[in-house]
C-alpha atoms as a PDB file:
ATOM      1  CA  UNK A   1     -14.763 -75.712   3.241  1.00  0.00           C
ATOM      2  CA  UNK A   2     -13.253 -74.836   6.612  1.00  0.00           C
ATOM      3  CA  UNK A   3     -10.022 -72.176   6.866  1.00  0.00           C
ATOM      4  CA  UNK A   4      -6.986 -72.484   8.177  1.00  0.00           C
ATOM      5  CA  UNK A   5      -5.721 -69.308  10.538  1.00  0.00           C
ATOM      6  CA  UNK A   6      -2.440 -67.759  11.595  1.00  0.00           C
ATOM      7  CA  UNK A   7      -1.585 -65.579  14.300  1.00  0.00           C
ATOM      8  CA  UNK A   8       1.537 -65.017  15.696  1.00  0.00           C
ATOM      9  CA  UNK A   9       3.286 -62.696  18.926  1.00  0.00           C
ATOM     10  CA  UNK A  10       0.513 -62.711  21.927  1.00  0.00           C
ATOM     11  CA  UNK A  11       3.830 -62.833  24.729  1.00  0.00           C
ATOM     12  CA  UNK A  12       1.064 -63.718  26.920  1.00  0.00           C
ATOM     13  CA  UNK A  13       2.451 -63.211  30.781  1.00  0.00           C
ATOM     14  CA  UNK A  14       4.598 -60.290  29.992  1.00  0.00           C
ATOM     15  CA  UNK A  15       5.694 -58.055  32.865  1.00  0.00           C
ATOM     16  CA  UNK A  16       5.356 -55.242  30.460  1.00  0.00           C
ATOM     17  CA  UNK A  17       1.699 -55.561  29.585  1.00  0.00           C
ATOM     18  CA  UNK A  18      -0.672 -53.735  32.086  1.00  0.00           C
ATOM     19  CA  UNK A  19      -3.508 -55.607  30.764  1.00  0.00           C
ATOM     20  CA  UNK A  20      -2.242 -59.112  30.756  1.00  0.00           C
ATOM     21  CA  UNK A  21      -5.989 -61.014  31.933  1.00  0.00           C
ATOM     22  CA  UNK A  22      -7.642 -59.069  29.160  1.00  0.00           C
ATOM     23  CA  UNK A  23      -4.820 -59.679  26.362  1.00  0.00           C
ATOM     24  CA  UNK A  24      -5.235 -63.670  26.947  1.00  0.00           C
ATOM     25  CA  UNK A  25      -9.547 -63.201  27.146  1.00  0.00           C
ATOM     26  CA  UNK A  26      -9.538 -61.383  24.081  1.00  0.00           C
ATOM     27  CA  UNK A  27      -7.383 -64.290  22.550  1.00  0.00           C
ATOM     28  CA  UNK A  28      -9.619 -67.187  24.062  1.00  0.00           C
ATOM     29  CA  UNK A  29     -12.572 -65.407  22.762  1.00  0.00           C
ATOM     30  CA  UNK A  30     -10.916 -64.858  19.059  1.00  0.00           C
ATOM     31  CA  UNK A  31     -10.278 -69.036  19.374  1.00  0.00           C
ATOM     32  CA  UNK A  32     -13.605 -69.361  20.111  1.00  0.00           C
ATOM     33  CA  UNK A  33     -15.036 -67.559  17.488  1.00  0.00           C
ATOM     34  CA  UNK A  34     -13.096 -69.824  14.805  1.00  0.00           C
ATOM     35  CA  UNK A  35     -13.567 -73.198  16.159  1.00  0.00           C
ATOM     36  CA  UNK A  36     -16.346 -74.387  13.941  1.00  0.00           C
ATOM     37  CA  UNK A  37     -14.287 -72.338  10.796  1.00  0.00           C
ATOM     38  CA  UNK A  38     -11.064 -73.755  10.962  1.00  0.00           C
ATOM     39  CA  UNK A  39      -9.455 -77.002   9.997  1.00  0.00           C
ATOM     40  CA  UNK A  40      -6.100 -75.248  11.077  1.00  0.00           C
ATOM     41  CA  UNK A  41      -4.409 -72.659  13.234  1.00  0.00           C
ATOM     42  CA  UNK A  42      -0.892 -72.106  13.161  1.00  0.00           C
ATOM     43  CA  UNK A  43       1.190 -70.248  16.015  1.00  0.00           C
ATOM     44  CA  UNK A  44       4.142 -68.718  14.696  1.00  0.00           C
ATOM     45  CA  UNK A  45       5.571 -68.153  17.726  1.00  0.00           C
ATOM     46  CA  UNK A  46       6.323 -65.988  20.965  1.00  0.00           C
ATOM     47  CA  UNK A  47       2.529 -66.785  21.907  1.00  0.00           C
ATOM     48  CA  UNK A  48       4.186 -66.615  25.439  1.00  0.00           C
ATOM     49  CA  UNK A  49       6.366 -63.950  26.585  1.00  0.00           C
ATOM     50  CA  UNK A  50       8.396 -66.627  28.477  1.00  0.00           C
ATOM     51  CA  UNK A  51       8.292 -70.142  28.839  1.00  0.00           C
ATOM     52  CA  UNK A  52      10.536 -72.872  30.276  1.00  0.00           C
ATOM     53  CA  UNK A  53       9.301 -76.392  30.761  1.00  0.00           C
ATOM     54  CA  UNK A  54      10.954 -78.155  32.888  1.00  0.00           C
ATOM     55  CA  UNK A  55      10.630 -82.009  33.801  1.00  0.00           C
ATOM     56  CA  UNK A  56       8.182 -82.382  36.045  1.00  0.00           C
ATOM     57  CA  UNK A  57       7.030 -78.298  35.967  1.00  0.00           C
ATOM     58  CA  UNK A  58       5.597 -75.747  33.528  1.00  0.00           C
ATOM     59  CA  UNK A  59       4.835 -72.285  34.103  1.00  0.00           C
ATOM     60  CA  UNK A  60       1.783 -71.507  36.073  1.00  0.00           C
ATOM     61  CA  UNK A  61      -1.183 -69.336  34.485  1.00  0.00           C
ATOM     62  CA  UNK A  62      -2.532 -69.313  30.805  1.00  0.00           C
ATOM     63  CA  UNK A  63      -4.693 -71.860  31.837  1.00  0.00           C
ATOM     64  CA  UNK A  64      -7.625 -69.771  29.471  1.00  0.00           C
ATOM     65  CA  UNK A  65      -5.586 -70.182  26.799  1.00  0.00           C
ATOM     66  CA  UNK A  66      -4.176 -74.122  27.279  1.00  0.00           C
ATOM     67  CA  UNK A  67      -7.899 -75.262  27.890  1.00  0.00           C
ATOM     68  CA  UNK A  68      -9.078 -73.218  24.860  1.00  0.00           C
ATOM     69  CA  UNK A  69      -6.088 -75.073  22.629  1.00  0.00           C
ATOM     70  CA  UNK A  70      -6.942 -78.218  23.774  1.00  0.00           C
ATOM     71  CA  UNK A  71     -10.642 -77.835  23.467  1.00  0.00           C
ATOM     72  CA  UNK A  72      -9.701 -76.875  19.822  1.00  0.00           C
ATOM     73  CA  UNK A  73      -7.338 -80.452  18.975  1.00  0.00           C
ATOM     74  CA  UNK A  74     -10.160 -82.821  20.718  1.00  0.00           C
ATOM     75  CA  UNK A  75     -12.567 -81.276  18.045  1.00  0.00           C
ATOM     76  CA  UNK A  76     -10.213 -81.932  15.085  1.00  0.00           C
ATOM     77  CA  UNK A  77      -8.441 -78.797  14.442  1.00  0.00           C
ATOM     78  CA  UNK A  78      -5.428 -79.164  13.441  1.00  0.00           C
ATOM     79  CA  UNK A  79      -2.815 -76.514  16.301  1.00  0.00           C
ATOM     80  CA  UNK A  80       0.436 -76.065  14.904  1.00  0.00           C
ATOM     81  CA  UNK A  81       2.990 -73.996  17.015  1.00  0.00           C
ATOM     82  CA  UNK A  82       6.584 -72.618  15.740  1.00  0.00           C
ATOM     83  CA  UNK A  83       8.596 -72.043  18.435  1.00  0.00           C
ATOM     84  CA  UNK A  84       9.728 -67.975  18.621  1.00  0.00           C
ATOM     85  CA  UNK A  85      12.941 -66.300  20.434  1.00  0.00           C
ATOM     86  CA  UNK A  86      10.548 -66.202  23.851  1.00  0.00           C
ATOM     87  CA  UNK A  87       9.312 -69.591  23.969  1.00  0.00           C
ATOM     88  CA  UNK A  88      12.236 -72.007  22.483  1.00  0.00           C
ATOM     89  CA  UNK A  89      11.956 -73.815  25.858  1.00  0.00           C
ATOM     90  CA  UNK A  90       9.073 -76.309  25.239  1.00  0.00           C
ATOM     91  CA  UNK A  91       9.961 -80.159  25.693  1.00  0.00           C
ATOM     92  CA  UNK A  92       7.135 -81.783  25.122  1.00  0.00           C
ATOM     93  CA  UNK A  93       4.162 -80.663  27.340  1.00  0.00           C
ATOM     94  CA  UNK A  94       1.807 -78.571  24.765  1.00  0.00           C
ATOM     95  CA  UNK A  95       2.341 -81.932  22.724  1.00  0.00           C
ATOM     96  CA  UNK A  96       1.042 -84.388  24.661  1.00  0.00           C
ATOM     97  CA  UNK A  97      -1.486 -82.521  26.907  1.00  0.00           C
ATOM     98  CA  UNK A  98      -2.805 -80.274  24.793  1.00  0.00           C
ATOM     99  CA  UNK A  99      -2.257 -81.920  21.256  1.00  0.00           C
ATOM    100  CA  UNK A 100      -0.411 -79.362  19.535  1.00  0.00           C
ATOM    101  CA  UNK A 101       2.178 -80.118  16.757  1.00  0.00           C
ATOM    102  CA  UNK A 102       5.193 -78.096  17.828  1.00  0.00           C
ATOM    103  CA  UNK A 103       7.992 -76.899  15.046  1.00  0.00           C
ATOM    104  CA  UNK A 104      11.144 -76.186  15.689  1.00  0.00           C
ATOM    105  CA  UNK A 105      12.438 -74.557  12.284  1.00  0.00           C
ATOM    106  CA  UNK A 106      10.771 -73.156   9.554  1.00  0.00           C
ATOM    107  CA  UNK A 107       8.655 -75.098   6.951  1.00  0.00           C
ATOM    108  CA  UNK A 108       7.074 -75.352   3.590  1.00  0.00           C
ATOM    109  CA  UNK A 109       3.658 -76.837   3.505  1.00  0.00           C
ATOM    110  CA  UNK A 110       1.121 -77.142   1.018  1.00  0.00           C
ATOM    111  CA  UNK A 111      -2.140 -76.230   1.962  1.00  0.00           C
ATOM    112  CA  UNK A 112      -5.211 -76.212  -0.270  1.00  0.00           C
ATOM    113  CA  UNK A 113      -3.462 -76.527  -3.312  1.00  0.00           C
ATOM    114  CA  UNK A 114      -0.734 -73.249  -2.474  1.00  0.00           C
ATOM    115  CA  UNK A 115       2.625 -73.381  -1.260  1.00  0.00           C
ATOM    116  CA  UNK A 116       3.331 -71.796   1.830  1.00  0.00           C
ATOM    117  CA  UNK A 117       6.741 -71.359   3.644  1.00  0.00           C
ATOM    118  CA  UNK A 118       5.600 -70.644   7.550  1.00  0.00           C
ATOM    119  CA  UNK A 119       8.601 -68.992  10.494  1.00  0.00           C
ATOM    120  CA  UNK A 120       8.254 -67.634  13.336  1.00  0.00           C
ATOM    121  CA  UNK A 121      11.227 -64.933  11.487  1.00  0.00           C
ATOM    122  CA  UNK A 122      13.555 -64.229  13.989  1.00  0.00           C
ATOM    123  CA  UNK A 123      16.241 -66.652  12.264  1.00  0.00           C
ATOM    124  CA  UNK A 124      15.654 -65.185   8.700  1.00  0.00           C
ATOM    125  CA  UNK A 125      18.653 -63.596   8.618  1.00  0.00           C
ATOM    126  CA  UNK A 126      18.564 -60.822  11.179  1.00  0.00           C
ATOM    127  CA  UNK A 127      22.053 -58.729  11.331  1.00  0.00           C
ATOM    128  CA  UNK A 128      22.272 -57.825  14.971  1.00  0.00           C
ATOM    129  CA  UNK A 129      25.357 -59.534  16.382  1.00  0.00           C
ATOM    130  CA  UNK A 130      23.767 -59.557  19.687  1.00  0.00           C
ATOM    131  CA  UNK A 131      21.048 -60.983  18.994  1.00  0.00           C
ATOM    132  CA  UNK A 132      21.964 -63.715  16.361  1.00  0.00           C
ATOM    133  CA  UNK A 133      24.874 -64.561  19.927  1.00  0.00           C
ATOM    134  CA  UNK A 134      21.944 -65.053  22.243  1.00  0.00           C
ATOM    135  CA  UNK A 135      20.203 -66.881  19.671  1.00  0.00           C
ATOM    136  CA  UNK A 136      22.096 -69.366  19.402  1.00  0.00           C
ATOM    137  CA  UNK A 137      23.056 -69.518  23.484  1.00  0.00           C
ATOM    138  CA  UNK A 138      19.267 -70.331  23.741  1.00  0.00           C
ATOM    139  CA  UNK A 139      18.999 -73.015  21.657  1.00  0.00           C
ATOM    140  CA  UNK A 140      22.507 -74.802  22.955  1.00  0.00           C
ATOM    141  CA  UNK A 141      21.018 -77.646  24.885  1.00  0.00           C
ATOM    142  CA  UNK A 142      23.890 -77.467  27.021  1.00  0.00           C
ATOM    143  CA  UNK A 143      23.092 -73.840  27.824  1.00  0.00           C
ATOM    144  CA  UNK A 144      19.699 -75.023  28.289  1.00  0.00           C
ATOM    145  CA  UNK A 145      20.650 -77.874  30.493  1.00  0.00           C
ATOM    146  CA  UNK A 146      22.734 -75.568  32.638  1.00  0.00           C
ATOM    147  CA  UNK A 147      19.751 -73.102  32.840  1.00  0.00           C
ATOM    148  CA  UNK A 148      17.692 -75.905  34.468  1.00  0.00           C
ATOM    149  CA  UNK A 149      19.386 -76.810  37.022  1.00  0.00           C
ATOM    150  CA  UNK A 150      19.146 -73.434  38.485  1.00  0.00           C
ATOM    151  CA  UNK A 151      15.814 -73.323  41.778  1.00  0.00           C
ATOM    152  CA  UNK A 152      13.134 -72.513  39.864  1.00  0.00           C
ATOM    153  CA  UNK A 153      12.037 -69.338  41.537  1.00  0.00           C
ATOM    154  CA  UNK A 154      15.524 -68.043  40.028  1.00  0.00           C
ATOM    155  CA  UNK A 155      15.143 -69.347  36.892  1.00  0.00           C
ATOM    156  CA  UNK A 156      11.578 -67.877  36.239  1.00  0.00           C
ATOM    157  CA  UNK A 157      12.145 -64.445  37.427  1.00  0.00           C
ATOM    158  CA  UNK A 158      15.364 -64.566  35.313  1.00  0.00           C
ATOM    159  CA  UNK A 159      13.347 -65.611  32.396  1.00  0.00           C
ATOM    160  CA  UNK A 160      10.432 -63.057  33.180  1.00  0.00           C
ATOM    161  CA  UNK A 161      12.694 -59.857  33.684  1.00  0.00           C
ATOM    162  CA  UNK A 162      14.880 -60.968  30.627  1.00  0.00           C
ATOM    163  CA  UNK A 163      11.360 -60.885  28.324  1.00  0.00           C
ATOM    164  CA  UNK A 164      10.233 -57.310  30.059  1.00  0.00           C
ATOM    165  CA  UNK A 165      13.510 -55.985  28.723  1.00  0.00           C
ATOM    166  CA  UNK A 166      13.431 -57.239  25.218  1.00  0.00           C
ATOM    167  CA  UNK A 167      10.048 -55.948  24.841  1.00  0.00           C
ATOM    168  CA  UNK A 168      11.131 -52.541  24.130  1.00  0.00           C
ATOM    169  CA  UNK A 169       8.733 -49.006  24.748  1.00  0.00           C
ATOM    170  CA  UNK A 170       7.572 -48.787  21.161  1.00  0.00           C
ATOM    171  CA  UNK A 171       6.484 -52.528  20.707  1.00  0.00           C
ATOM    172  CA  UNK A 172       4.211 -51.351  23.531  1.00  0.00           C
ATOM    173  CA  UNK A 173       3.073 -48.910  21.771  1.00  0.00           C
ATOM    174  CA  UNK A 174       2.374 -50.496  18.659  1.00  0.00           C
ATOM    175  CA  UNK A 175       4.480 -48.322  16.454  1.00  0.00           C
ATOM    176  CA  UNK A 176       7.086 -50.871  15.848  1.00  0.00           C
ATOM    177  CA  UNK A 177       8.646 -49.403  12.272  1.00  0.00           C
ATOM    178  CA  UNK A 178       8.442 -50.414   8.982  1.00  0.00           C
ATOM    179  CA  UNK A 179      11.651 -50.028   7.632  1.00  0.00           C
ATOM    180  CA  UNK A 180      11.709 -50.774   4.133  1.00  0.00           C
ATOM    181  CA  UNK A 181      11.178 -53.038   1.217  1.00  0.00           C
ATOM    182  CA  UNK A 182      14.952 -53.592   0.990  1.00  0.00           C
ATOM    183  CA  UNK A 183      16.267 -53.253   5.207  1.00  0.00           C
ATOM    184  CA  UNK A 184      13.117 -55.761   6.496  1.00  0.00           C
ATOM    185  CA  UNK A 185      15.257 -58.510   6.594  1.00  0.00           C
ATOM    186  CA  UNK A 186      12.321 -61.149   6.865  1.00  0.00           C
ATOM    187  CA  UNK A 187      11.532 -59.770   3.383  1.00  0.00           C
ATOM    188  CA  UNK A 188      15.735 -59.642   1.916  1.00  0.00           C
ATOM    189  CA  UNK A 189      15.333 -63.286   3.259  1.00  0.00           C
ATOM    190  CA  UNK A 190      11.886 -64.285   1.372  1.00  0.00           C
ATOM    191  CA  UNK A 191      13.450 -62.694  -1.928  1.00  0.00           C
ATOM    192  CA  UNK A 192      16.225 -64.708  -1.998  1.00  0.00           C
ATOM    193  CA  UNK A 193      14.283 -67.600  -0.896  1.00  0.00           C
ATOM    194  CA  UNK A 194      11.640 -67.185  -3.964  1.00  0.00           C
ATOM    195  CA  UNK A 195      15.004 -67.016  -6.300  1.00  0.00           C
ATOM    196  CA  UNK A 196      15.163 -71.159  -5.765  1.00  0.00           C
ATOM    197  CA  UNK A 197      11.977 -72.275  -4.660  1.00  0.00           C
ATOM    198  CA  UNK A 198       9.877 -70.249  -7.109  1.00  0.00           C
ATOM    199  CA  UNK A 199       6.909 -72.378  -6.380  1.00  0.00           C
ATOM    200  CA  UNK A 200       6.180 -70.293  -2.951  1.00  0.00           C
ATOM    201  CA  UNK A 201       2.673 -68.720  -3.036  1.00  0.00           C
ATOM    202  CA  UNK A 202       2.721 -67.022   0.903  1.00  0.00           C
ATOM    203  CA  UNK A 203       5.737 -66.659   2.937  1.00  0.00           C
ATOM    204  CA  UNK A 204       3.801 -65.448   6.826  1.00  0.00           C
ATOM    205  CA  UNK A 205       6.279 -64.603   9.128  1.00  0.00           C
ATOM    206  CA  UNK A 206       5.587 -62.963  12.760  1.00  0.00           C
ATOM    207  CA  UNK A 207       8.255 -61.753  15.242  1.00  0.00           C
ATOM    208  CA  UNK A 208       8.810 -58.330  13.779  1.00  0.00           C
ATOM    209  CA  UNK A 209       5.494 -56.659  15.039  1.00  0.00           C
ATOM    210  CA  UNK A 210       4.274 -55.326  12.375  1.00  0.00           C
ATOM    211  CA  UNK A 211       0.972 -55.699   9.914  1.00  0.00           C
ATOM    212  CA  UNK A 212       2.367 -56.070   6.429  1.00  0.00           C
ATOM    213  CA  UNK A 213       1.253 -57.480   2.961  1.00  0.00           C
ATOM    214  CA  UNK A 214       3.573 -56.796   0.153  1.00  0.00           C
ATOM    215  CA  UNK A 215       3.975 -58.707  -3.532  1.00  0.00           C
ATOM    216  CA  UNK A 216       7.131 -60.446  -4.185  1.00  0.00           C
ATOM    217  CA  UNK A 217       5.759 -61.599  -7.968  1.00  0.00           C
ATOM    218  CA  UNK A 218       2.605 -62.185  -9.410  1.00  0.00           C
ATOM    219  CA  UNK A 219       1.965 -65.398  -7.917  1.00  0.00           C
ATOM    220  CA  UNK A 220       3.695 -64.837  -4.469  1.00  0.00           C
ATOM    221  CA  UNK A 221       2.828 -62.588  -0.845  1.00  0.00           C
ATOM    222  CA  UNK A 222       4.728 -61.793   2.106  1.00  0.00           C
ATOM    223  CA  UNK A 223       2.936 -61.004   5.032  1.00  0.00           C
ATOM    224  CA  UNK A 224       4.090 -60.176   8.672  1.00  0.00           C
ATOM    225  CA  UNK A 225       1.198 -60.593  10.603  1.00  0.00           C
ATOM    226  CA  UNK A 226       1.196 -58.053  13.355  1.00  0.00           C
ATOM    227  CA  UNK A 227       1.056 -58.775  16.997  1.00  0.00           C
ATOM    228  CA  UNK A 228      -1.272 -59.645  19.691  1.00  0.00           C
ATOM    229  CA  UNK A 229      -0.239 -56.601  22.140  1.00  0.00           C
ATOM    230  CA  UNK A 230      -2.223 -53.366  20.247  1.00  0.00           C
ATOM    231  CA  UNK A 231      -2.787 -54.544  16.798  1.00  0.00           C
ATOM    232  CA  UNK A 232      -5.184 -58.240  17.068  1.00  0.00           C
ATOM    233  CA  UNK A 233      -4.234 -59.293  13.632  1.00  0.00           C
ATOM    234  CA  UNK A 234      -4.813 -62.759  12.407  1.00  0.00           C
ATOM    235  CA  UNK A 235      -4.249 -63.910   8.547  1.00  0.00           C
ATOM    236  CA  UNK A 236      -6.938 -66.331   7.213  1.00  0.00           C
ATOM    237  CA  UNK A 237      -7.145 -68.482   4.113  1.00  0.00           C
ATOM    238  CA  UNK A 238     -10.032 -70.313   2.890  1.00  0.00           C
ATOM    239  CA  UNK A 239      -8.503 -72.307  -0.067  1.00  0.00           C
ATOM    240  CA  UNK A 240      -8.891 -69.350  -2.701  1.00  0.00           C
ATOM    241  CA  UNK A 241      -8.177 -65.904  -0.705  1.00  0.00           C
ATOM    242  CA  UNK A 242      -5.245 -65.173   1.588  1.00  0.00           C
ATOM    243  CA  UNK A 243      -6.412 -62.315   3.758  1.00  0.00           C
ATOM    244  CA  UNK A 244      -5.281 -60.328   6.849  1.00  0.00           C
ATOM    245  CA  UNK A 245      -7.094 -58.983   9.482  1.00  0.00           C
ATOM    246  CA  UNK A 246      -7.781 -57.138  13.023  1.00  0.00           C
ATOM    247  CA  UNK A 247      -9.821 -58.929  15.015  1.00  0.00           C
ATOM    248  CA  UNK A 248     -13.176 -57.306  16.446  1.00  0.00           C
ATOM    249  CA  UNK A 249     -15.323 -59.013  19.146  1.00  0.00           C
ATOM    250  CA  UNK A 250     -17.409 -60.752  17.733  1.00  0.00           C
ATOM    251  CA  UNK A 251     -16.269 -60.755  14.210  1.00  0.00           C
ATOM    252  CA  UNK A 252     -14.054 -63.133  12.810  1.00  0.00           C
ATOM    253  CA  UNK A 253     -13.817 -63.647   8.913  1.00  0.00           C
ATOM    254  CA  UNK A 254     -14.555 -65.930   7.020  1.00  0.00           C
END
């Protein structure tokens, strides 16, 4: 029986990242690996650092990456991206070029027999006041529709410089901080979650940048699945065993 992946947080293209061609190689080379494994891989979000589709125009580069995708749908795996607070922006393009299923909120699936509730995790209750304000400015489609109409050479840099901020020194770094059982609020948010839907198995969240795998009960996991930047983590499950891992060239499990 094949396995169905998750990774989440590449922000492929950021300013910040010295090592930008290597980051998306590494990636390609991880999809590669899988493609005769998996039935599934889901994206939970900020693969990009920044991305804007507009009409007629996407953002140039991460052509490795698209082609890799794509090779991946024509074969029959199933590419499911959740859209993260870097790359809200996508109208359409990933769907019908490269044959990715694109979600826009959060969502419960069954798969293999376990429940799983899948986010990206940067609406799961998050108390900064800034952040929950720009939040929802991005997602306006007024905002958004303003936004477009600015020349495109603007409106990229803008977009660019505005990720290379938010990506702060110790992201970098990788020593983005746990901060606890009860102030994670991706975890406050799957505990109240499990309170009414008691049938959850896995909640797998990305956005905070960290690797974690904690017990909620006895028959449910949370796990934040790291990053893309230092760490390489990817979670796998092949119908019995949820597992997390760092990827190594060459060596993908299962």
């Amino acid at each position: 029986m094949k396995a169905v992946y998750f990774i989440s947080d590449a922000h492929l293209g950021s300013w910040a990242l010295d090592h930008k061609r290597m980051q998306e190689r590494r990636l390609v080379r991880f999809l590669d690996d899988i493609k005769d494994k998996a039935q599934a891989v889901y994206m939970l979000g900020d693969m990009f650092d920044y991305w804007y589709e507009y009409k007629y125009v996407v953002p140039k580069g991460y052509t490795r990456f698209l082609g890799k995708i794509s090779e991946l749908t024509d074969r029959g795996v199933e590419v499911h991206y959740f859209i993260g607070n870097h790359d809200i922006w996508m109208f359409g393009y990933l769907e019908r070029e490269c044959g990715v299923t694109i979600h826009r909120e959060p969502m419960t699936i069954e798969i293999m027999g376990k429940e799983f509730f899948l986010a990206h995790g940067d609406g799961m209750g998050d108390p900064d006041p800034k952040f929950r304000f720009l939040r929802r400015v991005f997602r306006n489609r007024t905002c958004q529709f303003l936004f477009s109409l600015l020349p495109t050479r603007w409106s990229m840099w803008m977009g660019h410089k505005w990720a290379q901020k938010s990506m702060s020194a110790h992201r970098l770094t990788g020593v983005e901080r746990y901060l606890g059982e009860d102030r994670e609020y991706e975890i406050i948010f799957a505990k109240e979650y499990l309170k009414t839907h008691p049938d959850i198995n896995y909640f797998i969240f990305g956005h905070r940048h960290i690797e974690l795998d904690l017990m909620l009960s006895h028959s449910c996991r949370v796990l934040i699945i790291g990053d893309w930047i230092t760490q390489y983590t990817y979670a796998v499950f092949d119908g019995k065993t949820l597992t997390m891992n760092n990827y190594l060239e060459g060596d993908s499990k299962p």
